[in-house]
N, C-alpha and C. Protein backbone atom coordinates (compact mmCIF):
# COMPACT_ATOMS: atom_id res chain seq x y z
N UNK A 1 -19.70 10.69 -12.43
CA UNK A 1 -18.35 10.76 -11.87
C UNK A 1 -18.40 10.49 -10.37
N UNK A 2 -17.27 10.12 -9.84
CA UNK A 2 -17.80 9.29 -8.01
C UNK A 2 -17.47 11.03 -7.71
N UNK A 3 -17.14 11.56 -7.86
CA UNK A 3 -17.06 13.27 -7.31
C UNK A 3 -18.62 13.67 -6.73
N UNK A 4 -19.63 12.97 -7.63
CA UNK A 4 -20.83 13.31 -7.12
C UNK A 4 -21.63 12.39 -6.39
N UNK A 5 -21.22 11.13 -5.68
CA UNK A 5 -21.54 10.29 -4.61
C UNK A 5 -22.21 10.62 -3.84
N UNK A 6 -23.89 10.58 -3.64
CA UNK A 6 -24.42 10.86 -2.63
C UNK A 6 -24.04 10.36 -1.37
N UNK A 7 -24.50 10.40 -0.32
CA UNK A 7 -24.24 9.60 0.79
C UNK A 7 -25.05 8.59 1.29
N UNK A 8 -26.25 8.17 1.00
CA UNK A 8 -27.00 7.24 0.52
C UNK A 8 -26.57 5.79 -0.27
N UNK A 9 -26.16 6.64 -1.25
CA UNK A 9 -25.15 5.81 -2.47
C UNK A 9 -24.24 5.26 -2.15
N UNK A 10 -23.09 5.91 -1.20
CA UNK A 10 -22.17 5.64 -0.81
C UNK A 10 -22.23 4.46 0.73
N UNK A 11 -23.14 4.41 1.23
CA UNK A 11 -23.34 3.94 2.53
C UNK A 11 -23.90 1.96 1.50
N UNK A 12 -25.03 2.47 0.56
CA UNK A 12 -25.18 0.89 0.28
C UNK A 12 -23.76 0.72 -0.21
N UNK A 13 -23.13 1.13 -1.01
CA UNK A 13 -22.04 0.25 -1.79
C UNK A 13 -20.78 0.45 -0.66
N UNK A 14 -20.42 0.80 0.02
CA UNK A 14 -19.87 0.84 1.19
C UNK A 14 -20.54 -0.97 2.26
N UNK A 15 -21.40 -0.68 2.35
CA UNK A 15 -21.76 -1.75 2.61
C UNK A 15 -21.82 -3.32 2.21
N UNK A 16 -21.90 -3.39 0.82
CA UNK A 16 -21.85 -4.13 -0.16
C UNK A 16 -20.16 -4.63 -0.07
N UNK A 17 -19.07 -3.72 0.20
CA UNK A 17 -17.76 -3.67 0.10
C UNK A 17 -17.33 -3.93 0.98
N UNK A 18 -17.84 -3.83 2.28
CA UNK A 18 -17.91 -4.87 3.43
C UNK A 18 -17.34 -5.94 3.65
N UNK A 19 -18.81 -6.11 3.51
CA UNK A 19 -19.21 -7.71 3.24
C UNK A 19 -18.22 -8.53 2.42
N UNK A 20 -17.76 -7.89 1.13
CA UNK A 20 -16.82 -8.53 0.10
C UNK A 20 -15.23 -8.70 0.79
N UNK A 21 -14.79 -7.42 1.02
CA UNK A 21 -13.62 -7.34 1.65
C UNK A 21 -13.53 -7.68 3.27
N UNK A 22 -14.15 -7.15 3.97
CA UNK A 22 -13.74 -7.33 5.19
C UNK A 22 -14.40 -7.81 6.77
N UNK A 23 -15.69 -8.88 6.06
CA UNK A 23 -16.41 -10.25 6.87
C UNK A 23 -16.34 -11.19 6.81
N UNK A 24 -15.83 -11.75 7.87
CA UNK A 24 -15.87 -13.14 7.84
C UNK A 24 -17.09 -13.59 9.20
N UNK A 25 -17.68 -14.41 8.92
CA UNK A 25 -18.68 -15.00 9.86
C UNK A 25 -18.63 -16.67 9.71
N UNK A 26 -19.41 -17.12 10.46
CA UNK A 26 -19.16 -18.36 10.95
C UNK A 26 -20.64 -18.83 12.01
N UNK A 27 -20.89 -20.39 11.41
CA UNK A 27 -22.76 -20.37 11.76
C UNK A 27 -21.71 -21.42 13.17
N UNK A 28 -20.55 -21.60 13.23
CA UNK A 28 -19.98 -22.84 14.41
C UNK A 28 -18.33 -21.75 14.73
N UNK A 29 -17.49 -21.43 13.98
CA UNK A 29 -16.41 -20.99 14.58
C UNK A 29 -16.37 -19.45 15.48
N UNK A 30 -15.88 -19.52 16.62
CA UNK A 30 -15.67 -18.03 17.36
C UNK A 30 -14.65 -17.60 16.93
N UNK A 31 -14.41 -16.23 16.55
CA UNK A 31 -13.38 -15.18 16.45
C UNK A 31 -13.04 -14.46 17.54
N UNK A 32 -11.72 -14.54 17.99
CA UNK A 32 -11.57 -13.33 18.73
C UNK A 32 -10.84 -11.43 18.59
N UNK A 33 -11.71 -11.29 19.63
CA UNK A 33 -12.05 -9.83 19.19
C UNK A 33 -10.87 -8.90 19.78
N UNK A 34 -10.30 -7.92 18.93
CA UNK A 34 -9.50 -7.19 20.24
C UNK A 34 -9.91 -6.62 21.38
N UNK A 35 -11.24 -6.86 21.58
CA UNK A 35 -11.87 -6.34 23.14
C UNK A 35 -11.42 -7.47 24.17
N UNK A 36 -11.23 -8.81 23.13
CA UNK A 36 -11.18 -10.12 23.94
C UNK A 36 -12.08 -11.20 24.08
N UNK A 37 -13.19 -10.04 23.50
CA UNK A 37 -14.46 -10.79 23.65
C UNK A 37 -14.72 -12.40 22.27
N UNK A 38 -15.26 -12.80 22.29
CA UNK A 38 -15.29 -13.78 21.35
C UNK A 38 -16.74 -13.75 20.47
N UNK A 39 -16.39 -13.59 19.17
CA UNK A 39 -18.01 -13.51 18.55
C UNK A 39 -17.96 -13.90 17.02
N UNK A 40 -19.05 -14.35 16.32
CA UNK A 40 -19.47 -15.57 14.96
C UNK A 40 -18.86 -14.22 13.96
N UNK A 41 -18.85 -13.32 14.45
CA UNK A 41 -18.56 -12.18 13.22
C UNK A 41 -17.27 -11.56 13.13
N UNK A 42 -16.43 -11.56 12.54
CA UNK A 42 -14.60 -10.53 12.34
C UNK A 42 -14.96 -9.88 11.20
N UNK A 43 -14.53 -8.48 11.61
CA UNK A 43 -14.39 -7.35 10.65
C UNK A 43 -12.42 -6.94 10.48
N UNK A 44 -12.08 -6.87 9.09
CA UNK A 44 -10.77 -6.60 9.39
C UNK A 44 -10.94 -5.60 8.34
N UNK A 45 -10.81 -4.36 8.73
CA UNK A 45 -11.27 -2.78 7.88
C UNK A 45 -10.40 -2.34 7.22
N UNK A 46 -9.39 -2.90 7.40
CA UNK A 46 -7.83 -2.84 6.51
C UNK A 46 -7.98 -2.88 5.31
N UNK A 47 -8.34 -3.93 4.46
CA UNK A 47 -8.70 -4.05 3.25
C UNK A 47 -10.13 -2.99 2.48
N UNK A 48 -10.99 -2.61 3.41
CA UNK A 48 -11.90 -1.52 3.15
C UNK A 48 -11.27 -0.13 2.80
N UNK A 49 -10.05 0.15 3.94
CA UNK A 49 -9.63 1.21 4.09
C UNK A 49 -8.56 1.49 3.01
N UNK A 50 -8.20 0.72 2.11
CA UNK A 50 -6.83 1.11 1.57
C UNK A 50 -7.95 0.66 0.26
N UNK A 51 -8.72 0.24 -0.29
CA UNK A 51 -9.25 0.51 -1.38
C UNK A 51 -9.65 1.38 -2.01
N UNK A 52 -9.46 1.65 -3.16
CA UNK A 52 -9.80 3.02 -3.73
C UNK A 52 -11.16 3.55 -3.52
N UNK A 53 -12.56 2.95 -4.01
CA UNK A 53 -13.23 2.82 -4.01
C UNK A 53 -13.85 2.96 -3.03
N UNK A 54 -13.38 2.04 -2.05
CA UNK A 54 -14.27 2.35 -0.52
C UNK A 54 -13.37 3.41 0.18
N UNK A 55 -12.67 3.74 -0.46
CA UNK A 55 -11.37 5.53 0.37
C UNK A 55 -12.95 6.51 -0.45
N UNK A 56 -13.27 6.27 -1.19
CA UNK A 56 -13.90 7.33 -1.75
C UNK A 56 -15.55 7.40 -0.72
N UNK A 57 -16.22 6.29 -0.50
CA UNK A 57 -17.25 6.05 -0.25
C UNK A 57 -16.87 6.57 1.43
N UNK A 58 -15.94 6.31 2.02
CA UNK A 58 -15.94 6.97 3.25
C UNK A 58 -15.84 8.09 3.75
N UNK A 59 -15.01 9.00 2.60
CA UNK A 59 -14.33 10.53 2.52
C UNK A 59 -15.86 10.86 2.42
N UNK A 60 -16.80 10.48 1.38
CA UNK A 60 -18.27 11.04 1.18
C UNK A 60 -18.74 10.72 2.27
N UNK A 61 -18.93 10.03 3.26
CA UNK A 61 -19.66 9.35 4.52
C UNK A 61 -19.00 10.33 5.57
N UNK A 62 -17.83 10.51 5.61
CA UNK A 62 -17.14 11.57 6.97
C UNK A 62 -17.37 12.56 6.97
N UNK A 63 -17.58 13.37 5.69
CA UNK A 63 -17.66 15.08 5.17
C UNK A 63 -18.97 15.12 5.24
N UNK A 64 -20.03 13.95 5.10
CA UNK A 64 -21.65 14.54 5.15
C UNK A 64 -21.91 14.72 7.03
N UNK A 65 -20.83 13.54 7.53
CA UNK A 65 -21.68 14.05 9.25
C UNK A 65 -20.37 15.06 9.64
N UNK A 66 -19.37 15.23 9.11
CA UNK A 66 -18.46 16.41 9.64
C UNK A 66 -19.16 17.93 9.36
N UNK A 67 -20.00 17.72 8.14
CA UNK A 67 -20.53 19.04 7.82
C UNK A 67 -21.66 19.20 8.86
N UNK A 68 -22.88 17.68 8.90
CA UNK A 68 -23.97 18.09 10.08
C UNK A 68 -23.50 18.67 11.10
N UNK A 69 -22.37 18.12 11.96
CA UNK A 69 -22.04 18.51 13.31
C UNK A 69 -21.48 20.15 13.07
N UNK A 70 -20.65 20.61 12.07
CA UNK A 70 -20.07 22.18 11.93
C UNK A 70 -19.16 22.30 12.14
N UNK A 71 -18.22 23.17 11.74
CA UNK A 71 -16.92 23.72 12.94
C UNK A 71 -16.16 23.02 13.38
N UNK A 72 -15.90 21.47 12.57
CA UNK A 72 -14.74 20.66 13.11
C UNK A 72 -13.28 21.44 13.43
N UNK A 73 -12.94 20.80 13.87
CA UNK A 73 -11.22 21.51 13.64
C UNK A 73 -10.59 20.57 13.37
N UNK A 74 -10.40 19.31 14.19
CA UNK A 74 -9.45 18.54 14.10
C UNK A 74 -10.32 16.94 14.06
N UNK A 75 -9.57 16.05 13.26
CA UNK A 75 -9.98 14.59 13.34
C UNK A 75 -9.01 13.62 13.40
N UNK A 76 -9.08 12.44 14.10
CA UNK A 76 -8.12 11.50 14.60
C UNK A 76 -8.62 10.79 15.40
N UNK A 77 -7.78 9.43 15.80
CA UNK A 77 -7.79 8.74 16.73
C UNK A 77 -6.37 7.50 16.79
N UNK A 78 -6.35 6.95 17.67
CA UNK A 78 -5.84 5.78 17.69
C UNK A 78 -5.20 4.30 16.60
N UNK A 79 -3.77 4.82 16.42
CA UNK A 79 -3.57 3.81 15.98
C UNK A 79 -4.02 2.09 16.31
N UNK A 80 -4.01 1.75 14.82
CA UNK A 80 -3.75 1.50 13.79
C UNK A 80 -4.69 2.34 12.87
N UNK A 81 -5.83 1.59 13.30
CA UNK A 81 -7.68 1.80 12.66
C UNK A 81 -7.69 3.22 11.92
N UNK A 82 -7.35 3.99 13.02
CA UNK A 82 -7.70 5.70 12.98
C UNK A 82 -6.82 6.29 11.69
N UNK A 83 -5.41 5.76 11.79
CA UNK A 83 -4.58 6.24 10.26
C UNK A 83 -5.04 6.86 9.08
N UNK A 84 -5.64 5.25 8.54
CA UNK A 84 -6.21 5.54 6.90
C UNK A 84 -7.46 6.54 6.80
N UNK A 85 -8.19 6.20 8.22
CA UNK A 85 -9.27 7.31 7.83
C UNK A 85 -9.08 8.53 8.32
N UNK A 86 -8.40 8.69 9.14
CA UNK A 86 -7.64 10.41 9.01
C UNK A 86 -7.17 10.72 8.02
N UNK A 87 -6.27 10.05 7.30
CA UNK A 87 -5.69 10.32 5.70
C UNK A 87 -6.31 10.65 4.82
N UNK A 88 -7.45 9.63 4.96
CA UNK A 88 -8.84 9.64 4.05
C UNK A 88 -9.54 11.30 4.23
N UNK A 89 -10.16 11.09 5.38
CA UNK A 89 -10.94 12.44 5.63
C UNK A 89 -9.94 13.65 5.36
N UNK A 90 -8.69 14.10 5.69
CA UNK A 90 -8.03 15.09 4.99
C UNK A 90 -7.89 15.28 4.21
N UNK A 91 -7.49 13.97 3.56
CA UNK A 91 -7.62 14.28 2.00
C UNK A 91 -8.96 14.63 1.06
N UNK A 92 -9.86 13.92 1.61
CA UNK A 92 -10.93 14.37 1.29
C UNK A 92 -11.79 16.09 1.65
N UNK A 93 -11.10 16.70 2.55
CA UNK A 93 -11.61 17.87 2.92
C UNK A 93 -11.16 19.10 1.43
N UNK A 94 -9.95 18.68 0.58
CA UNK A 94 -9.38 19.14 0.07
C UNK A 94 -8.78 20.70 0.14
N UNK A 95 -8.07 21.11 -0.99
CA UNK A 95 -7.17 22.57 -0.46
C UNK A 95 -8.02 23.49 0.25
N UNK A 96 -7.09 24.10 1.21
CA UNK A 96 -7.99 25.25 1.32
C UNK A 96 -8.59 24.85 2.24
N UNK A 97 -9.26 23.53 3.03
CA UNK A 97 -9.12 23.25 4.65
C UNK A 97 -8.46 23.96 5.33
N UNK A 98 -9.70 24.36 6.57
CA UNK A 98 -9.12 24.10 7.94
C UNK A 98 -8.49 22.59 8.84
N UNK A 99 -9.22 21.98 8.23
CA UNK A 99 -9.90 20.51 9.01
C UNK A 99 -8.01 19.67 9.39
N UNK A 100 -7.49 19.23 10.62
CA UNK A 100 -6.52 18.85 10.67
C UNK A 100 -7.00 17.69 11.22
N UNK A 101 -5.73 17.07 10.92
CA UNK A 101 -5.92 15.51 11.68
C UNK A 101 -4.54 15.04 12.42
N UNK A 102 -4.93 14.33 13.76
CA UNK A 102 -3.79 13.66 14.52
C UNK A 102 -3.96 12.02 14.81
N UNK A 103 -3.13 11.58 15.19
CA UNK A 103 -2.96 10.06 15.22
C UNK A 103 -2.47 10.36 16.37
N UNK A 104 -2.94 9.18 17.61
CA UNK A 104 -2.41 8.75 18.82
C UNK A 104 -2.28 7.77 18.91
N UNK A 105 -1.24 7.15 19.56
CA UNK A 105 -0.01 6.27 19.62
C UNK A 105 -0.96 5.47 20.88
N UNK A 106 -1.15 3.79 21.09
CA UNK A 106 -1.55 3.29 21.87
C UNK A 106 -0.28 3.50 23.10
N UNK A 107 0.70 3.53 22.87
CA UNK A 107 1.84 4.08 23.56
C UNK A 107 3.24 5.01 23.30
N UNK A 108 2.77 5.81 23.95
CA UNK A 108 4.03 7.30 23.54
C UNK A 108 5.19 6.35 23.26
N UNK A 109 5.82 7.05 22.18
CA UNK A 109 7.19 6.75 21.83
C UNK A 109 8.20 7.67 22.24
N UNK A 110 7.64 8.70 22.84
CA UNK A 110 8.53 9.91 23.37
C UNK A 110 8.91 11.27 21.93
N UNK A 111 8.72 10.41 20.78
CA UNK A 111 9.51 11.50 19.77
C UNK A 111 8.54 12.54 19.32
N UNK A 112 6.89 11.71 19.34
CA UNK A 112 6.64 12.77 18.80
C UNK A 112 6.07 14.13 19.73
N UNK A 113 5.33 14.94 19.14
CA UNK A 113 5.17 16.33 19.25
C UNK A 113 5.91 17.48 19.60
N UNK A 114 7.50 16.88 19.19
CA UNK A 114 8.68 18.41 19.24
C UNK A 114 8.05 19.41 18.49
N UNK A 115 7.47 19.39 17.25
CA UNK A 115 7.35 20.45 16.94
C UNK A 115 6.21 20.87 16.93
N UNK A 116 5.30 20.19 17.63
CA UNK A 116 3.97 20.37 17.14
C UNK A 116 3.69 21.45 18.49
N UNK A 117 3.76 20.82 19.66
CA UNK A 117 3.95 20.64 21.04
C UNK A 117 2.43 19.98 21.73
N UNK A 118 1.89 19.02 20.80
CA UNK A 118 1.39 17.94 21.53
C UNK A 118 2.22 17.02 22.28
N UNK A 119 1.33 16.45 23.29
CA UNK A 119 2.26 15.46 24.28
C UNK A 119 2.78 14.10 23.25
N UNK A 120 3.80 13.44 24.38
CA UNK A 120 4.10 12.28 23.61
C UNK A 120 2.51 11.84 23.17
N UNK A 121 3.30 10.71 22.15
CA UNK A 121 1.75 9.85 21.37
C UNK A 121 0.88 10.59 20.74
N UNK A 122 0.40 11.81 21.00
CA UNK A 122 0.58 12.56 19.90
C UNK A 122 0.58 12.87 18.51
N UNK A 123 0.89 12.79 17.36
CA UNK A 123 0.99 13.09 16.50
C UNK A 123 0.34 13.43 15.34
N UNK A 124 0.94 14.41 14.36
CA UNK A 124 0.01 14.87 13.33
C UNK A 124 0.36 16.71 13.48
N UNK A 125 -1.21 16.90 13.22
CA UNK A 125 -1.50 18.36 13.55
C UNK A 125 -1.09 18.59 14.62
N UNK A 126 -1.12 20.20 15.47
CA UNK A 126 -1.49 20.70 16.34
C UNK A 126 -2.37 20.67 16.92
N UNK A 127 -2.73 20.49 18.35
CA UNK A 127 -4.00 20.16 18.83
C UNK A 127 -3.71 21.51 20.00
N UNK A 128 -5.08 22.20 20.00
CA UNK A 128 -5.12 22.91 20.81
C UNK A 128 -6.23 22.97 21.92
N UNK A 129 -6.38 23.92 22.70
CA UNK A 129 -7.43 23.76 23.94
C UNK A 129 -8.39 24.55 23.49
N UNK A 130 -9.71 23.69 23.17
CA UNK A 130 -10.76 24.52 22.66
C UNK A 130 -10.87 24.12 21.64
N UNK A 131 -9.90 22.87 20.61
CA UNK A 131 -10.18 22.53 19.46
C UNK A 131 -11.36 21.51 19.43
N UNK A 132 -12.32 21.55 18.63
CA UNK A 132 -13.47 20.69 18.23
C UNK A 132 -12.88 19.16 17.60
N UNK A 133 -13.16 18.39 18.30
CA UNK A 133 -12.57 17.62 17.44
C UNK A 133 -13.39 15.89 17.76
N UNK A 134 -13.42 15.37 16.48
CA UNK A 134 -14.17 13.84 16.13
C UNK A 134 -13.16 12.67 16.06
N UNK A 135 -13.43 11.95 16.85
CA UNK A 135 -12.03 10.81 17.10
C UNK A 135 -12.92 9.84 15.84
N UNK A 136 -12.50 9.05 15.48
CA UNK A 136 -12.33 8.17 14.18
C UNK A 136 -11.91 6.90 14.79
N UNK A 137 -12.87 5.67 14.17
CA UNK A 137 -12.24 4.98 14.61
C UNK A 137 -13.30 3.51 13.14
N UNK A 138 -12.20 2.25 13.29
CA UNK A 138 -12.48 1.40 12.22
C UNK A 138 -13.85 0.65 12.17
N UNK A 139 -13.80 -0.27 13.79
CA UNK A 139 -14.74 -1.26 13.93
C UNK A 139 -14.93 -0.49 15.59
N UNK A 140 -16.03 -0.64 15.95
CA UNK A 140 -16.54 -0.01 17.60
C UNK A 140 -17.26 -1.51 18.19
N UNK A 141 -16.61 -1.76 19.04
CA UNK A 141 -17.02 -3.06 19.81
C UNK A 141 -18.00 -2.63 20.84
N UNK A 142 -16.57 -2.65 22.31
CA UNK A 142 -17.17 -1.86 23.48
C UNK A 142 -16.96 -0.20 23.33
N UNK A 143 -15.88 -0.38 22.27
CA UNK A 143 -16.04 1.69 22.78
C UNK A 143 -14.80 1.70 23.74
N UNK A 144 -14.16 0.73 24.12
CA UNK A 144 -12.67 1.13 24.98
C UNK A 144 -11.84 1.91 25.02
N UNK A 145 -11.54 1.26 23.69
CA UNK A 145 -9.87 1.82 23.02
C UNK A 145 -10.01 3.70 22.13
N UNK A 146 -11.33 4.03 21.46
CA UNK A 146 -11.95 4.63 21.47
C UNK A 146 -12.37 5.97 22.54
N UNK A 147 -12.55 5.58 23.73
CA UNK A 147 -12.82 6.06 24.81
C UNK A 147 -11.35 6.55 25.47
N UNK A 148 -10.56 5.70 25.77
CA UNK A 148 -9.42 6.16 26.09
C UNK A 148 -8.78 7.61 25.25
N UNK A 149 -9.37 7.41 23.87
CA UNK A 149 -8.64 8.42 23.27
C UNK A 149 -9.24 9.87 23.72
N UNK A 150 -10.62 9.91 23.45
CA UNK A 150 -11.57 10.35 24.06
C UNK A 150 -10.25 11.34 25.41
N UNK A 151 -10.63 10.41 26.30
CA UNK A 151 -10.00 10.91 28.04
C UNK A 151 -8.99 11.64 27.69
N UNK A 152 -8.03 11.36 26.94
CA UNK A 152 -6.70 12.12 26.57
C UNK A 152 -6.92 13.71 26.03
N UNK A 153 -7.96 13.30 25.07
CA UNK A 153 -8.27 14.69 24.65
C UNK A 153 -9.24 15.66 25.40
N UNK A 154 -9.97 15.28 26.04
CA UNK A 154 -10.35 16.23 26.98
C UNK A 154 -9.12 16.59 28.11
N UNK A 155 -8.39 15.84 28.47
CA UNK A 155 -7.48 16.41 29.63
C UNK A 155 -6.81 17.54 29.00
N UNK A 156 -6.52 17.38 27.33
CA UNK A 156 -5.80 18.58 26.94
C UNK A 156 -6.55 19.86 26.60
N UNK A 157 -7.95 19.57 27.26
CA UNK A 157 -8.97 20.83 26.81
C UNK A 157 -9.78 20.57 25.38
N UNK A 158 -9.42 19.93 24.72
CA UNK A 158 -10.41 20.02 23.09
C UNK A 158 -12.07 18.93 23.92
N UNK A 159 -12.52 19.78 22.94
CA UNK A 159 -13.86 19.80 23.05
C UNK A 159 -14.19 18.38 22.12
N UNK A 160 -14.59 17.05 22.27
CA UNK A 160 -14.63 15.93 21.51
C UNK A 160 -16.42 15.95 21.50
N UNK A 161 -16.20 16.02 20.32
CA UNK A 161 -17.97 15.97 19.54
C UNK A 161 -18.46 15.31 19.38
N UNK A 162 -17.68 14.16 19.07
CA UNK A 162 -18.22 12.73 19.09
C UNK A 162 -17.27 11.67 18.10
N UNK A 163 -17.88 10.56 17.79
CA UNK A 163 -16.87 9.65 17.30
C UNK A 163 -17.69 9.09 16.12
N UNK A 164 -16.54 9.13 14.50
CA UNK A 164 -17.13 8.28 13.44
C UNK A 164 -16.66 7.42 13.58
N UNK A 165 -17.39 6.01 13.39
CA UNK A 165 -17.30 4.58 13.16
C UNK A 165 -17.43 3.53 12.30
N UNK A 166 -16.24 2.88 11.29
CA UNK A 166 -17.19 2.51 10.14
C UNK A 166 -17.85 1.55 10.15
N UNK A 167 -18.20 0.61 11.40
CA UNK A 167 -19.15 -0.35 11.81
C UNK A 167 -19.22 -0.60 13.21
N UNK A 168 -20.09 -0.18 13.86
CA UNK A 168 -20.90 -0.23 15.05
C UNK A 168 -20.73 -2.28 15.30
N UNK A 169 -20.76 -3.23 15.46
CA UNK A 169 -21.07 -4.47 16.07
C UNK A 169 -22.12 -4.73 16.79
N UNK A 170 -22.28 -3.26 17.21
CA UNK A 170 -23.72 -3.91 18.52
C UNK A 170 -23.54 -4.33 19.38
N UNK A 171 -22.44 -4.18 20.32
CA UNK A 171 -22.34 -5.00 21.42
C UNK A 171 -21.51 -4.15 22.70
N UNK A 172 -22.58 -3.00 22.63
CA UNK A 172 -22.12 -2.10 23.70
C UNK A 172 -21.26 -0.86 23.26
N UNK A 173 -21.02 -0.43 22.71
CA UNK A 173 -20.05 0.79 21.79
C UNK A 173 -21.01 1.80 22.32
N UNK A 174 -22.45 1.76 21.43
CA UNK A 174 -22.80 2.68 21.47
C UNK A 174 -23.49 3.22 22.90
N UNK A 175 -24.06 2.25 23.75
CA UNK A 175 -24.35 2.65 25.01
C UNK A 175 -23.53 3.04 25.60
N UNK A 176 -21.87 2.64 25.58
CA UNK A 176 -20.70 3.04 26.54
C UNK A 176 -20.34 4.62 26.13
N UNK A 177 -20.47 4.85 24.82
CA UNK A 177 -20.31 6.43 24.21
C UNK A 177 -21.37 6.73 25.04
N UNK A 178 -22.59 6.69 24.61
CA UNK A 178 -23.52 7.41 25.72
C UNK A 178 -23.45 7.21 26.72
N UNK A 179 -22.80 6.77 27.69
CA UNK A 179 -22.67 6.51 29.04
C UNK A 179 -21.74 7.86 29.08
N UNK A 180 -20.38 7.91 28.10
CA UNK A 180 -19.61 9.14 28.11
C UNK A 180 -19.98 10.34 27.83
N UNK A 181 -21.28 10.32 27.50
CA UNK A 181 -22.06 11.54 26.59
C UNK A 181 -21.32 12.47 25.47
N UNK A 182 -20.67 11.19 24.80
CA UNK A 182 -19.91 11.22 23.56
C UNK A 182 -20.77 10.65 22.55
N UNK A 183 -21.45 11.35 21.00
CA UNK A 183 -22.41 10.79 20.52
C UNK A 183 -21.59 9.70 19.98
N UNK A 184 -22.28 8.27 19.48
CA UNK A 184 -21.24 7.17 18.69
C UNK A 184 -21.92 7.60 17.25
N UNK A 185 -21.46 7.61 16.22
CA UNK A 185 -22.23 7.53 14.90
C UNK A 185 -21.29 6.85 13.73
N UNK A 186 -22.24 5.41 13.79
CA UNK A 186 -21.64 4.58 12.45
C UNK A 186 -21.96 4.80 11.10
N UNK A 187 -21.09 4.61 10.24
CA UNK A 187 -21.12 4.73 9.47
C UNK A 187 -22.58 3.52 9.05
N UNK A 188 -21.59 2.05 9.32
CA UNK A 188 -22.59 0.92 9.24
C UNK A 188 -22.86 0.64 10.32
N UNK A 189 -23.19 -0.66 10.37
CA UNK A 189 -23.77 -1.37 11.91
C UNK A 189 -24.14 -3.08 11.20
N UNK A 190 -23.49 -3.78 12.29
CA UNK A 190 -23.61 -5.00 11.63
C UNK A 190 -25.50 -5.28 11.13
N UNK A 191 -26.61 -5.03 11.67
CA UNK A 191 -27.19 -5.04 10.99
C UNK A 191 -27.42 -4.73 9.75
N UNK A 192 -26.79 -3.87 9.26
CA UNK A 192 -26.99 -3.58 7.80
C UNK A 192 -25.97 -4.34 6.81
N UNK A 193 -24.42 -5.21 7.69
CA UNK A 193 -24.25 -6.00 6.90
C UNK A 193 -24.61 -7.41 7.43
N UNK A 194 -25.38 -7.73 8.07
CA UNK A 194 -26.06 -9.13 7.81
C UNK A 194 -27.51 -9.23 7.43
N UNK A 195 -28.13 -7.73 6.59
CA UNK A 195 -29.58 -7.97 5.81
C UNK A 195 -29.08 -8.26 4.67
């Protein structure tokens, strides 16, 4: 039954599902990147993320390093990317969680957090000062957009543990997290989908 998905298990065929759904490469055409940057490889995680199959293989991949690290409270990040796998990982924590999740807005819309009383952009759970919390994010380039979210949540006091990623690129993410002394931890990493 996939109920019993190791995380092993889940990381090759996760990988495998990749590659199928959401790589495109190129030995002559450049892609561009939302960093700006230009590179032979596009990941579009959209199609990973809304599959059944790979919703399952990631919920098993988030809950094995949410459990290493301990004591999450809260998980989120940045629209778009951050959505499905906040959805994912909550849903996956199942009843009877603590574990909350928020979505931040690349730009406040002003409406949300009336009731929550997070700031604009915002949204979701409650976020409090002192909450533990793992920003989420799809594809990690430089670690920017990522990072920004990062800054926000420390100004409001939560304690950020570090960031899941479901593919690392290699091209500075993870040194720029450690530059923040924010751990990065991918799920994949384009090495493992171009062996």
């Amino acid at each position: 039954m996939a109920e019993s998905t190791s995380a092993p298990n889940a990381k090759e065929s996760l990988v495998e599902k990749i590659r199928e759904l959401a790589w495109l490469h190129s030995d002559h055409e450049e892609f561009t990147l939302a960093s700006g940057r230009t590179s032979r490889h596009f990941f579009d995680m959209k199609p990973v993320m809304m599959d059944p199959q790979c919703a399952h293989y990631l919920g098993v991949l988030i809950h094995a390093k949410l459990e290493e690290l301990g004591g999450i409270d809260t998980v989120g990040g940045l629209e778009l990317g951050a959505v499905p796998l906040t959805g994912i990982a909550i849903a996956k924590a199942g009843a009877g969680s603590n574990l909350r999740g928020f979505i931040m807005r690349k730009e406040p819309k002003g409406r949300g957090g009336r009731k929550t009383g997070n700031p604009p952009g915002i949204e979701g759970a409650t976020l409090l000062s002192g909450d533990r919390c793992v920003i989420l994010e799809d594809v990690t380039t430089t670690g920017g957009s990522a990072l920004k979210a990062v800054d926000r949540l420390i100004e409001m006091g939560c304690d950020v543990v570090g960031c899941i990623t479901i593919l690392d690129r290699q091209e500075g993410g993870m040194e720029a997290f450690s530059e923040a002394g924010i751990p990065l931890y991918p799920l994949t990493t384009l090495a493992d989908i171009e062996s």
